[in-house]
N, C-alpha and C. Protein backbone atom coordinates (compact mmCIF):
# COMPACT_ATOMS: atom_id res chain seq x y z
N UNK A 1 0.81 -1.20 0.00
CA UNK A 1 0.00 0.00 0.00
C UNK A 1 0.85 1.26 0.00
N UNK A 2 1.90 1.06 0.57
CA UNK A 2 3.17 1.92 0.61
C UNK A 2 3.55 2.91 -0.29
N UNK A 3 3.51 1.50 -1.58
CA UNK A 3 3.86 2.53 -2.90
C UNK A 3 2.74 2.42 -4.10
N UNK A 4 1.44 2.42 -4.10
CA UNK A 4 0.57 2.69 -4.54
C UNK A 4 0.57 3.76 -5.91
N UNK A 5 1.23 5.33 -5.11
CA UNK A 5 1.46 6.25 -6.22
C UNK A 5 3.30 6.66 -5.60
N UNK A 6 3.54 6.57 -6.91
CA UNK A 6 4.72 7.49 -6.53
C UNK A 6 4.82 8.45 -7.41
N UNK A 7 5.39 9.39 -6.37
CA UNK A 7 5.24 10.66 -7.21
C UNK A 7 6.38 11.50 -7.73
N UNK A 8 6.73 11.74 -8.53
CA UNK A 8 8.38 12.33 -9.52
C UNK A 8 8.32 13.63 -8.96
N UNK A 9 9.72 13.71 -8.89
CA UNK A 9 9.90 14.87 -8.47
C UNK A 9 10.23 15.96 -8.91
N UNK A 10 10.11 17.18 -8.39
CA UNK A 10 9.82 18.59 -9.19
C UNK A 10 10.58 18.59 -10.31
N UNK A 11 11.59 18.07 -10.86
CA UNK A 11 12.41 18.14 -11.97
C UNK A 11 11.88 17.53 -13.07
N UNK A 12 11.52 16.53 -12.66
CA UNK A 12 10.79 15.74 -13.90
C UNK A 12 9.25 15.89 -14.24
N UNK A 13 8.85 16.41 -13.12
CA UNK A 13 7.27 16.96 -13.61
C UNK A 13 7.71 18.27 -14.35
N UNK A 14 8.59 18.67 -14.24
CA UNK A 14 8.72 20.22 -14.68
C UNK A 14 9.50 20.46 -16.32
N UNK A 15 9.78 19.22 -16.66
CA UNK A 15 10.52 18.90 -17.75
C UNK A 15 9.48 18.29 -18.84
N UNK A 16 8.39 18.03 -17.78
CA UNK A 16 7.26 16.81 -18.80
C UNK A 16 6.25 17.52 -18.73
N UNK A 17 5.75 18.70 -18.13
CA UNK A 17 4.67 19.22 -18.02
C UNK A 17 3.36 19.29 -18.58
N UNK A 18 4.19 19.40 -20.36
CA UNK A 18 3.26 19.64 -21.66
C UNK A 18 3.40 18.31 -22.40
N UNK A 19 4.25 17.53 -21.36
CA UNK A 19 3.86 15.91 -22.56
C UNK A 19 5.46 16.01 -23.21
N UNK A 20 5.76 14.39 -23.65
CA UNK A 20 7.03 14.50 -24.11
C UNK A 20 7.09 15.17 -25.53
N UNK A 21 6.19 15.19 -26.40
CA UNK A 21 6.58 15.74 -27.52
C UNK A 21 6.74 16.78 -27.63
N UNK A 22 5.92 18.45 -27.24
CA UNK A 22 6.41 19.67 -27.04
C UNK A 22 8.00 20.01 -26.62
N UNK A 23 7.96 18.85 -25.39
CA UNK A 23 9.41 19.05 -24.72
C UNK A 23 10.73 18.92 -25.54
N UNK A 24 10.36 17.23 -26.24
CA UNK A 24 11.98 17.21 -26.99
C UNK A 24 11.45 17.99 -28.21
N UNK A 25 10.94 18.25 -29.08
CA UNK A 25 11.07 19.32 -30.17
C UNK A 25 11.36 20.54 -29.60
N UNK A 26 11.41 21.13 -28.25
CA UNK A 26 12.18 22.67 -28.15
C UNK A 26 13.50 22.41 -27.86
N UNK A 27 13.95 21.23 -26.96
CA UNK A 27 15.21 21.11 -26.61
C UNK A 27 16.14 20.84 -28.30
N UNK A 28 15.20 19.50 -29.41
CA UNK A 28 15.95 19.22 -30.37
C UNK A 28 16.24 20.82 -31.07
N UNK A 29 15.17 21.55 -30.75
CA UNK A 29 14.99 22.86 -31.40
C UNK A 29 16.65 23.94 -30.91
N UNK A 30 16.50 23.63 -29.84
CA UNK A 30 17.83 24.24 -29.40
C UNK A 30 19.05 23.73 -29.94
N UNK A 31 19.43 22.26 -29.44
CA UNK A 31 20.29 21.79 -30.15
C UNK A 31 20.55 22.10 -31.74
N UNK A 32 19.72 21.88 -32.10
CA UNK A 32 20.27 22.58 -33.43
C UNK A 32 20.88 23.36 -34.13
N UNK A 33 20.24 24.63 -32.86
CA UNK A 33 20.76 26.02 -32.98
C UNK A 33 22.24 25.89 -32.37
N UNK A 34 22.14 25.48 -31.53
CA UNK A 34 23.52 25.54 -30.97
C UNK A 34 24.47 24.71 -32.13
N UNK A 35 24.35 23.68 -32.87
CA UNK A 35 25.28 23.40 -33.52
C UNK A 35 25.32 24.11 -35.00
N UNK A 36 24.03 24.66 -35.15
CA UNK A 36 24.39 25.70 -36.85
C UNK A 36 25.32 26.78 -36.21
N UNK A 37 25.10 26.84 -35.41
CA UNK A 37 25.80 28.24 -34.28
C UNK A 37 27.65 27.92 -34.70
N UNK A 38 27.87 26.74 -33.61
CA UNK A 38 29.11 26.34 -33.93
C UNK A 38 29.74 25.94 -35.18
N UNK A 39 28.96 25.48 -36.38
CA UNK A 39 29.54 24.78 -37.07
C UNK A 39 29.09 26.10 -38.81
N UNK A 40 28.19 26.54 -38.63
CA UNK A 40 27.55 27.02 -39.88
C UNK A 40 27.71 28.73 -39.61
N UNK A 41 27.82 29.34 -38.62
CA UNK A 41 27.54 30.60 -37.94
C UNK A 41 28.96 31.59 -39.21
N UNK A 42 30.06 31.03 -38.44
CA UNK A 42 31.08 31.74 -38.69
C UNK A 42 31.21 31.56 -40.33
N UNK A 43 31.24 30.34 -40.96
CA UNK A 43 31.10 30.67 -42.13
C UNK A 43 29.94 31.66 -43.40
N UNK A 44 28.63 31.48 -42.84
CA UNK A 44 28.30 32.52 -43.20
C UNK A 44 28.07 33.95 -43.11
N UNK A 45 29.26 34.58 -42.13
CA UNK A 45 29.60 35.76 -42.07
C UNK A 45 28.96 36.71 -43.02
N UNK A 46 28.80 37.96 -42.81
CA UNK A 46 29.10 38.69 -44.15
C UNK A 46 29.25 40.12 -43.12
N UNK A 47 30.34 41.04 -43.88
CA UNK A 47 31.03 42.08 -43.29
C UNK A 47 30.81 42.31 -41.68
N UNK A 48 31.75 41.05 -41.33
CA UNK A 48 31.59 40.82 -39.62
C UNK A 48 30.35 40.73 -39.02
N UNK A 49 28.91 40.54 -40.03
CA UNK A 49 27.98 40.08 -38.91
C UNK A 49 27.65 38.62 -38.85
N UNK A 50 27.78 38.20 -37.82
CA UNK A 50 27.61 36.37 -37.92
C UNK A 50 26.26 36.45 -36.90
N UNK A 51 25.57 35.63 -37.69
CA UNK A 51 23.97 35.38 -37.35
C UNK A 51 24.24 34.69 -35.97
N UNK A 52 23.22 34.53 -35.17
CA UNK A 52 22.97 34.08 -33.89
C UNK A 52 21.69 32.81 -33.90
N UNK A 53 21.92 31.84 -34.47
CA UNK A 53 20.92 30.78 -34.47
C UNK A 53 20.11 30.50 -32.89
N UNK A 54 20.93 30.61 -31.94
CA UNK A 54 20.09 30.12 -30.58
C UNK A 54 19.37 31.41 -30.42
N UNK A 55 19.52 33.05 -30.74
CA UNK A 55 18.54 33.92 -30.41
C UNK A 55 17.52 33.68 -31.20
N UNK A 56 17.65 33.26 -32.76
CA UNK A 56 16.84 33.20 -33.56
C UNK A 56 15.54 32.14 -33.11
N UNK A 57 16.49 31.04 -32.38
CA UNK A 57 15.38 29.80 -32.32
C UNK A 57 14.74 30.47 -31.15
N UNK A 58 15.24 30.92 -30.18
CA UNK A 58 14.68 31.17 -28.56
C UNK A 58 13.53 32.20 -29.00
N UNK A 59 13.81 33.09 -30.23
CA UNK A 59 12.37 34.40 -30.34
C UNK A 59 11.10 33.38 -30.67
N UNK A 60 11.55 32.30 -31.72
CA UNK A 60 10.08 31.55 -32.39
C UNK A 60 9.74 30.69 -31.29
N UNK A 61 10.49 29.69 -30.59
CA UNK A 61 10.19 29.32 -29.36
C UNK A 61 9.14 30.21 -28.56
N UNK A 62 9.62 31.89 -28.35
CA UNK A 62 8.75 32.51 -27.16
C UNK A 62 7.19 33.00 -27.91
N UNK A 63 7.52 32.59 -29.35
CA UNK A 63 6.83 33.04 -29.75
C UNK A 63 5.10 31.95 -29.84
N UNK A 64 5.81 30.78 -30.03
CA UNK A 64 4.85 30.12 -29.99
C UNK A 64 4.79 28.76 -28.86
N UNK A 65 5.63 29.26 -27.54
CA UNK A 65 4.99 28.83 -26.31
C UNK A 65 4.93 29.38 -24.91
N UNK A 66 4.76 28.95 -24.41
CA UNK A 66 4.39 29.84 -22.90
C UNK A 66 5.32 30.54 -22.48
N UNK A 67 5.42 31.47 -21.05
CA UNK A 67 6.53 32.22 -20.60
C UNK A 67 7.16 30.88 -19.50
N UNK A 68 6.89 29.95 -19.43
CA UNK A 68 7.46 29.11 -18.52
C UNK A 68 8.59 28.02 -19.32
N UNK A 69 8.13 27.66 -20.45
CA UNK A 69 9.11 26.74 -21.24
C UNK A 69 9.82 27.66 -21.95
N UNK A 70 9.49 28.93 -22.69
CA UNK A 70 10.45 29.17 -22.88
C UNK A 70 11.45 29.79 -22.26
N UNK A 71 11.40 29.93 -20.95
CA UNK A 71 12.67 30.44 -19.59
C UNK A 71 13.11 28.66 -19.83
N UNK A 72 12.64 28.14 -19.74
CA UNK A 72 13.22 26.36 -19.58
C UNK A 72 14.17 26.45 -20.89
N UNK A 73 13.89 27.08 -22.04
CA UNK A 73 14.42 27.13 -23.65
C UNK A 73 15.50 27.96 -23.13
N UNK A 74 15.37 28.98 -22.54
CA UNK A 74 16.56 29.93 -22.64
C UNK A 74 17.69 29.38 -21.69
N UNK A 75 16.80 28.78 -20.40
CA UNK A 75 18.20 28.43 -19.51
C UNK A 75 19.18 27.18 -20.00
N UNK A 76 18.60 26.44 -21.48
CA UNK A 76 19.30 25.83 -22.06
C UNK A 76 20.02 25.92 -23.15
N UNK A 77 19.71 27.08 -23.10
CA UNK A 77 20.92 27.97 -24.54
C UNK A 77 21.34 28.34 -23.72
N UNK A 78 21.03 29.26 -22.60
CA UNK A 78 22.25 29.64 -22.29
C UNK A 78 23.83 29.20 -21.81
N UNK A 79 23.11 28.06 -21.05
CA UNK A 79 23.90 26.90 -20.46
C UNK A 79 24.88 25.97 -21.58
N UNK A 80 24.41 25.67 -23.05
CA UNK A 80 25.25 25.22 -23.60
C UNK A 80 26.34 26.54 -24.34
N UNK A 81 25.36 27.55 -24.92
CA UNK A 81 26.33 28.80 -25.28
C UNK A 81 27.35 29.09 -24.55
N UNK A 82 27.20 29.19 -23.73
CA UNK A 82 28.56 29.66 -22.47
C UNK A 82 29.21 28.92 -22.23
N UNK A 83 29.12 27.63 -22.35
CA UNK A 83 29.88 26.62 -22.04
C UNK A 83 30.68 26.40 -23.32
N UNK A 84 30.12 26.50 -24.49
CA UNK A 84 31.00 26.48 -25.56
C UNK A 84 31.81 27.69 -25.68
N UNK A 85 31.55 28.77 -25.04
CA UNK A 85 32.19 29.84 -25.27
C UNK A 85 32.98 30.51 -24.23
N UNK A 86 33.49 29.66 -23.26
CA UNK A 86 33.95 29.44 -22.33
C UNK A 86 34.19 30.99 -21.67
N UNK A 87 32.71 31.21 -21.54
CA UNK A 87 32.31 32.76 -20.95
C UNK A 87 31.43 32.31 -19.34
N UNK A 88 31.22 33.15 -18.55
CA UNK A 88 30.64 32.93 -17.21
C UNK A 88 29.32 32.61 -18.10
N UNK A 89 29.00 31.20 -17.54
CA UNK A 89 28.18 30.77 -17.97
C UNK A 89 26.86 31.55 -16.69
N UNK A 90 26.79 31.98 -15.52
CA UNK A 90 25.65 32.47 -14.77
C UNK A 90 24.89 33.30 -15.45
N UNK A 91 25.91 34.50 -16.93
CA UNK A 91 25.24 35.49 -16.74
C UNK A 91 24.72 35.25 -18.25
N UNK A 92 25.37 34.28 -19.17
CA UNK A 92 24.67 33.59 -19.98
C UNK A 92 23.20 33.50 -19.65
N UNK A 93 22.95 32.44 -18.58
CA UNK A 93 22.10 32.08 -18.18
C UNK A 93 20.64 32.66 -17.75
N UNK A 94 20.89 33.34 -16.93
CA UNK A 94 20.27 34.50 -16.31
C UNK A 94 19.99 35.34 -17.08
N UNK A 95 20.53 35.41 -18.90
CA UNK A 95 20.19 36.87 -19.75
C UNK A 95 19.38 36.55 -20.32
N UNK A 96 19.39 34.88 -20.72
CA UNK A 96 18.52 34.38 -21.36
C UNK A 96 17.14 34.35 -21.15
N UNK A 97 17.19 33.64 -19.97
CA UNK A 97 15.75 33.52 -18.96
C UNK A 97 15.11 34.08 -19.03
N UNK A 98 15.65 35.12 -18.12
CA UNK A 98 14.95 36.62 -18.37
C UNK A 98 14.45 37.21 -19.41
N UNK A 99 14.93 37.31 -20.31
CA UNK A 99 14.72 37.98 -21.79
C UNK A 99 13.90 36.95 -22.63
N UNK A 100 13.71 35.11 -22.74
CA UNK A 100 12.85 34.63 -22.98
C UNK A 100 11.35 34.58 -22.43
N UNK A 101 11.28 34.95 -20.95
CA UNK A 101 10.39 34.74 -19.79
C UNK A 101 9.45 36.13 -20.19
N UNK A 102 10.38 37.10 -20.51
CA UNK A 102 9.72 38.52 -21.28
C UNK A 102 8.83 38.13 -22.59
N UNK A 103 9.80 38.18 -23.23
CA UNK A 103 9.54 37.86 -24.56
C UNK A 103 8.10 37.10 -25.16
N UNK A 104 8.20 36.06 -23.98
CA UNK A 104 7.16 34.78 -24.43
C UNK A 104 5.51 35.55 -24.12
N UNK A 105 5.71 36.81 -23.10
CA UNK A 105 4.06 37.22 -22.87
C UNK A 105 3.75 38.05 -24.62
N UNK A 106 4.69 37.90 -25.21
CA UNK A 106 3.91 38.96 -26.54
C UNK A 106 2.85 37.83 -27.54
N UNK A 107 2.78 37.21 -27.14
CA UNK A 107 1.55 36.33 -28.34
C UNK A 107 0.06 37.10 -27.50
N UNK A 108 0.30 37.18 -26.23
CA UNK A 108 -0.82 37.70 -25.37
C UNK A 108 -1.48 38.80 -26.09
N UNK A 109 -0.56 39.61 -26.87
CA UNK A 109 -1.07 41.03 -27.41
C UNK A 109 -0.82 41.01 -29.20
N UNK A 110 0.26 40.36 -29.46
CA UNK A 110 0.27 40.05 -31.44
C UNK A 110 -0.29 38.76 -31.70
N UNK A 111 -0.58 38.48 -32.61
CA UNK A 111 -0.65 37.41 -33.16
C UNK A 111 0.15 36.60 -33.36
N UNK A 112 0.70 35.35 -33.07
CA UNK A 112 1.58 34.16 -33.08
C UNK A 112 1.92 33.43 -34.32
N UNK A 113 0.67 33.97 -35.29
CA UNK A 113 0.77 33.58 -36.55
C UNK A 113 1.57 34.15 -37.43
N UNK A 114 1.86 35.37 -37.04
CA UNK A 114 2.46 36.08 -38.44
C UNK A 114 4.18 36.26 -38.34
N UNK A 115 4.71 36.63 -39.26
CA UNK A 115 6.17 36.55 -39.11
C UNK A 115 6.69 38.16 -39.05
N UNK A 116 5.69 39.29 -38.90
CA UNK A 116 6.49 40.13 -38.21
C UNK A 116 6.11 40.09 -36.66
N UNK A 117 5.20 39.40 -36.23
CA UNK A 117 5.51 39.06 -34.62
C UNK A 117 6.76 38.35 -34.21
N UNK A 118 7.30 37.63 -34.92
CA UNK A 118 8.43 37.34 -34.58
C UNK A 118 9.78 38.10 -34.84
N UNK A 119 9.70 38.68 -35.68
CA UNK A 119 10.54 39.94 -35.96
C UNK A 119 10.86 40.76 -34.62
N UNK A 120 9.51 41.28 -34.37
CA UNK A 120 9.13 42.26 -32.58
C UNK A 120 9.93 41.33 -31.90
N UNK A 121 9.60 39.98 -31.82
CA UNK A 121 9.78 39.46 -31.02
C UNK A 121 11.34 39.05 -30.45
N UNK A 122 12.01 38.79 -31.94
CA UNK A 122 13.39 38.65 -31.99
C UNK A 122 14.28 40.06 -31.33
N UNK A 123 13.43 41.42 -31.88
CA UNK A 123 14.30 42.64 -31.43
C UNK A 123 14.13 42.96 -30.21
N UNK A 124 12.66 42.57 -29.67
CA UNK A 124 12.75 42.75 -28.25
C UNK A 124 13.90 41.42 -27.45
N UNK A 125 14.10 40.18 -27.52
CA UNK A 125 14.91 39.15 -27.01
C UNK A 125 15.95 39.52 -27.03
N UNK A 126 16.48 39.78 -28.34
CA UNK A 126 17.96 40.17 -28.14
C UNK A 126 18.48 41.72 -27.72
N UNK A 127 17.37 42.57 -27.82
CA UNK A 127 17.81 43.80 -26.89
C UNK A 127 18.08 43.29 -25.30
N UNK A 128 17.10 42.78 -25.02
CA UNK A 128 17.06 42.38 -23.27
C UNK A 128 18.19 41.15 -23.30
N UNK A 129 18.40 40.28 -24.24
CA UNK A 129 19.13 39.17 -23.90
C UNK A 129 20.65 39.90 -23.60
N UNK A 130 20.89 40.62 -24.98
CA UNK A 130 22.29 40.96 -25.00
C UNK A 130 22.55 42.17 -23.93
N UNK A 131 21.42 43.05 -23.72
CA UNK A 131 21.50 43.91 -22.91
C UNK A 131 22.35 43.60 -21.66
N UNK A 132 21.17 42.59 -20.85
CA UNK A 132 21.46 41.90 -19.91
C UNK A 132 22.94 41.25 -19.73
N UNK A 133 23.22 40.53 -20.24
CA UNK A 133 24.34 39.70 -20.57
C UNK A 133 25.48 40.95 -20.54
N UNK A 134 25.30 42.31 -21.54
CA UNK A 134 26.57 43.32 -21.00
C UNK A 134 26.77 43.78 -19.76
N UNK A 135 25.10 44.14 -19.28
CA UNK A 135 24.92 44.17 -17.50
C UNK A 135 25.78 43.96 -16.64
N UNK A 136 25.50 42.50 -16.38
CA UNK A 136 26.40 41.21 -16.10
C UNK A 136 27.41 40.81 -15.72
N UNK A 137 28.07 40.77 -17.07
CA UNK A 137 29.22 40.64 -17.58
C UNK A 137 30.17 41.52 -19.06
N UNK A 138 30.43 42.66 -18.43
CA UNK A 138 30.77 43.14 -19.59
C UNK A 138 32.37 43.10 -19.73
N UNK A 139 32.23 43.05 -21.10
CA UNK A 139 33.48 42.07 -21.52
C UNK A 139 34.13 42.88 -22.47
N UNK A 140 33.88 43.51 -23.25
CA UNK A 140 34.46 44.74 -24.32
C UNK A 140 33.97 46.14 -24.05
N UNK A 141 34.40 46.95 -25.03
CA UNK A 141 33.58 48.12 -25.01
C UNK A 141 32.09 48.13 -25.39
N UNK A 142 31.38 49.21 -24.75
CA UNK A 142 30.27 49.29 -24.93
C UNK A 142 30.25 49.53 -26.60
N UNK A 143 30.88 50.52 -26.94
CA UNK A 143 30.59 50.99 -28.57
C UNK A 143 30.87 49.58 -29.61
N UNK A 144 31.63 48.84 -29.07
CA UNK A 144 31.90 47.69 -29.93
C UNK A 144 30.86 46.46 -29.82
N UNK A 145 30.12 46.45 -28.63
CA UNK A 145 29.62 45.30 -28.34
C UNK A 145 28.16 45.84 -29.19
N UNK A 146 27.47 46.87 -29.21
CA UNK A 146 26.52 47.53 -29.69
C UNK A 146 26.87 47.67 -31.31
N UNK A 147 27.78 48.13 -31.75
CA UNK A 147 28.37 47.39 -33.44
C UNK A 147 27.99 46.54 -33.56
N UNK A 148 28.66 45.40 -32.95
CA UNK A 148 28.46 43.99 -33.35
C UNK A 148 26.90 43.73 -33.19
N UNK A 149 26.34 43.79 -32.29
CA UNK A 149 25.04 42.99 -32.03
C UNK A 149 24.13 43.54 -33.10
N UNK A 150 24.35 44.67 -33.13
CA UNK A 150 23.29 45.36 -34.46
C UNK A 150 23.86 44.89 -35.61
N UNK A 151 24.54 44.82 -35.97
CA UNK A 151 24.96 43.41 -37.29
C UNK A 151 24.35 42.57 -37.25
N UNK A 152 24.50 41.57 -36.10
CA UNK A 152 23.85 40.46 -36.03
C UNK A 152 22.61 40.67 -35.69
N UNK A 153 21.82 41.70 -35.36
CA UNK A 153 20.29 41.79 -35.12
C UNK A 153 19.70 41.86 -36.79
N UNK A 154 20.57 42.60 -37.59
CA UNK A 154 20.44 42.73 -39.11
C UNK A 154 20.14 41.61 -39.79
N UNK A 155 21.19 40.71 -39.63
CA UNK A 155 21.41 39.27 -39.98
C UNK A 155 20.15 38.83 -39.68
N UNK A 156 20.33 38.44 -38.31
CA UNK A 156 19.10 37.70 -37.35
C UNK A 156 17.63 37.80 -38.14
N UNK A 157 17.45 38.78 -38.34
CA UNK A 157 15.90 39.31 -38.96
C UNK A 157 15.20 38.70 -40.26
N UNK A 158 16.51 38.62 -40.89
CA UNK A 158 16.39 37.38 -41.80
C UNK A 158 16.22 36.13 -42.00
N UNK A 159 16.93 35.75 -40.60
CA UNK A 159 17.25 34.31 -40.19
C UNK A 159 16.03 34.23 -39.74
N UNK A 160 15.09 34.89 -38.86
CA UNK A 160 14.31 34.82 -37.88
C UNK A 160 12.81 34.69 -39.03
N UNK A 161 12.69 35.40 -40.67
CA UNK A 161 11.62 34.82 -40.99
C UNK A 161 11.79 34.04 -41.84
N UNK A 162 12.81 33.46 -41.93
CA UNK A 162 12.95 31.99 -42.22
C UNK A 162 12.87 30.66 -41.44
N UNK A 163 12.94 31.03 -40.01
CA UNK A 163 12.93 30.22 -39.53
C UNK A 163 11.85 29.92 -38.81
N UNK A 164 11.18 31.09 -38.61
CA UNK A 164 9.32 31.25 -37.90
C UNK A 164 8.66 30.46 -38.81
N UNK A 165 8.86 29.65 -39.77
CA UNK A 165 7.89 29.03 -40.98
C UNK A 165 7.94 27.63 -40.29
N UNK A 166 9.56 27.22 -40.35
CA UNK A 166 9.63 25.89 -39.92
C UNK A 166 9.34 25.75 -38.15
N UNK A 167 9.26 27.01 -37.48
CA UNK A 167 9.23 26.74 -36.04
C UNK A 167 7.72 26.82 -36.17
N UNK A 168 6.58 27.27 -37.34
CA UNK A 168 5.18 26.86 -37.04
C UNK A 168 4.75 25.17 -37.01
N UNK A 169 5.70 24.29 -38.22
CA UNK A 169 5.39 23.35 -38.16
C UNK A 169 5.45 22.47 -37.34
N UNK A 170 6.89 22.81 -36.34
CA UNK A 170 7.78 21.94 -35.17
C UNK A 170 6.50 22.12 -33.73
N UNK A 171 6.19 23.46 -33.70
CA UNK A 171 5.86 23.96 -32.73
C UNK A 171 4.15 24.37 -32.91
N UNK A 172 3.01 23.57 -33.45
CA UNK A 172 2.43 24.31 -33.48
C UNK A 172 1.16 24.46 -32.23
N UNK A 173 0.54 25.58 -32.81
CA UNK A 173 -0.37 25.95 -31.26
C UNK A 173 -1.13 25.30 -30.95
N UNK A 174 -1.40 24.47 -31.41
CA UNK A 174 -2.66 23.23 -31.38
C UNK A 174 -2.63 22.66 -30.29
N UNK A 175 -1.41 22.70 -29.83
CA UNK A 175 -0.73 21.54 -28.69
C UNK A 175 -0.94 22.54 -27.65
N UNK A 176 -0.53 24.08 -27.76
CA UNK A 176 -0.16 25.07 -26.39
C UNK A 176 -1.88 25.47 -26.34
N UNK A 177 -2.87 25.19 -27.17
CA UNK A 177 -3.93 26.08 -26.94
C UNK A 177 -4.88 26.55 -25.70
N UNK A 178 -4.45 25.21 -24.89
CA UNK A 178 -5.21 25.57 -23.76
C UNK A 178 -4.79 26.03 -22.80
N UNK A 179 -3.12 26.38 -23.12
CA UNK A 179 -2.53 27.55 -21.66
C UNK A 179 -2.74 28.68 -22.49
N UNK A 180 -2.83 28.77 -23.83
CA UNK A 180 -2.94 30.42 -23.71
C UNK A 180 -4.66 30.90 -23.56
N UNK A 181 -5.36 30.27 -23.92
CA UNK A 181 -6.82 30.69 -23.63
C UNK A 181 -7.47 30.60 -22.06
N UNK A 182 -6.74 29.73 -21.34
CA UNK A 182 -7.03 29.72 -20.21
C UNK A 182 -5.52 30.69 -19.31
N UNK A 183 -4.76 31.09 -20.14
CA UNK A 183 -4.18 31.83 -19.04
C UNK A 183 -3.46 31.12 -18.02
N UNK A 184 -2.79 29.33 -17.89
CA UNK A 184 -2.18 28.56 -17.23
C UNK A 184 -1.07 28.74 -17.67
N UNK A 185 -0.40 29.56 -17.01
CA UNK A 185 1.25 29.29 -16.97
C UNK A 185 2.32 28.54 -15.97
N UNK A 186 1.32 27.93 -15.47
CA UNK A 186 1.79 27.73 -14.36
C UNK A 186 1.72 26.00 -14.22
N UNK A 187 2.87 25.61 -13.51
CA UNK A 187 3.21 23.57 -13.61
C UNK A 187 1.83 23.29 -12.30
């Protein structure tokens, strides 16, 4: 009678919340990014701006799921980004979160469907992501770090409605519909 129910603990209810399939398509969703990142990023350069695949994936992510998975999305970019980039991974972490956890309330007020919501959505993430992250940890000059990122926000914008097409199919709302109409954000 002892063990009747057992019950998992906060980690794994909190990982499974929405069912396994939502879950591994954002994580495979990340992974991905993280390796076009490493492996595809630098070669398609163009006049020093190199695209940012994990901001790109983390905007369509916030875009088409809750503010709770995608803080779960960001604290796992951030965590592998920093680790590959052998930068303080805390403030990685923490820029992400934050700036996904933001990010993810805008379907509340645009539409989720269209691909300049994700556009908004991308410029608001990576203002607060990278913002944050100079906060933090600032690591160069301000005038240089603000160069660069606006390159890559340039880039990104591109990347970002190309990639909102395939993140409708991976991700679609069919599955999230009843936390956003009921307003459950919560495990």
């Amino acid at each position: 009678m002892m063990y009747d129910r057992i019950r998992p603990s906060w980690i794994v209810r909190l990982a499974l919340w929405q069912g396994w399939g939502i879950t591994l398509r954002v994580v495979l969703l990340i992974l991905l990014a993280e390796v076009l990142q490493g492996v595809l990023a630098p070669r398609i350069a163009i006049a020093g701006a190199v695209p940012n695949f994990p901001l790109v994936a983390l905007a369509c992510i916030a875009m088409r799921t809750n503010p709770t998975l995608a803080a779960w999305a960001g604290f796992l970019s951030g965590l592998i980004e920093a680790s590959l980039q052998n930068h303080l991974i805390g403030s990685f972490i923490v820029s992400r979160v934050l700036a996904c956890y933001a990010t993810a309330f805008l379907p509340m007020t645009l539409n989720p469907q269209r691909r300049l919501s994700a556009v908004l959505a991308l410029l608001i993430l990576t203002t607060l992501a990278q913002g944050l992250l100079y906060l933090f940890a600032p690591s160069v000059l301000g005038g240089e770090f603000v160069e660069t990122n606006l390159r890559a926000l340039v880039y990104n914008i591109g990347m970002v409605l190309l990639a909102f097409g395939i993140c409708r199919r991976w991700l679609p709302l069919s599955l999230l519909e009843d936390d956003r109409r009921y307003g459950t954000f919560n495990l």
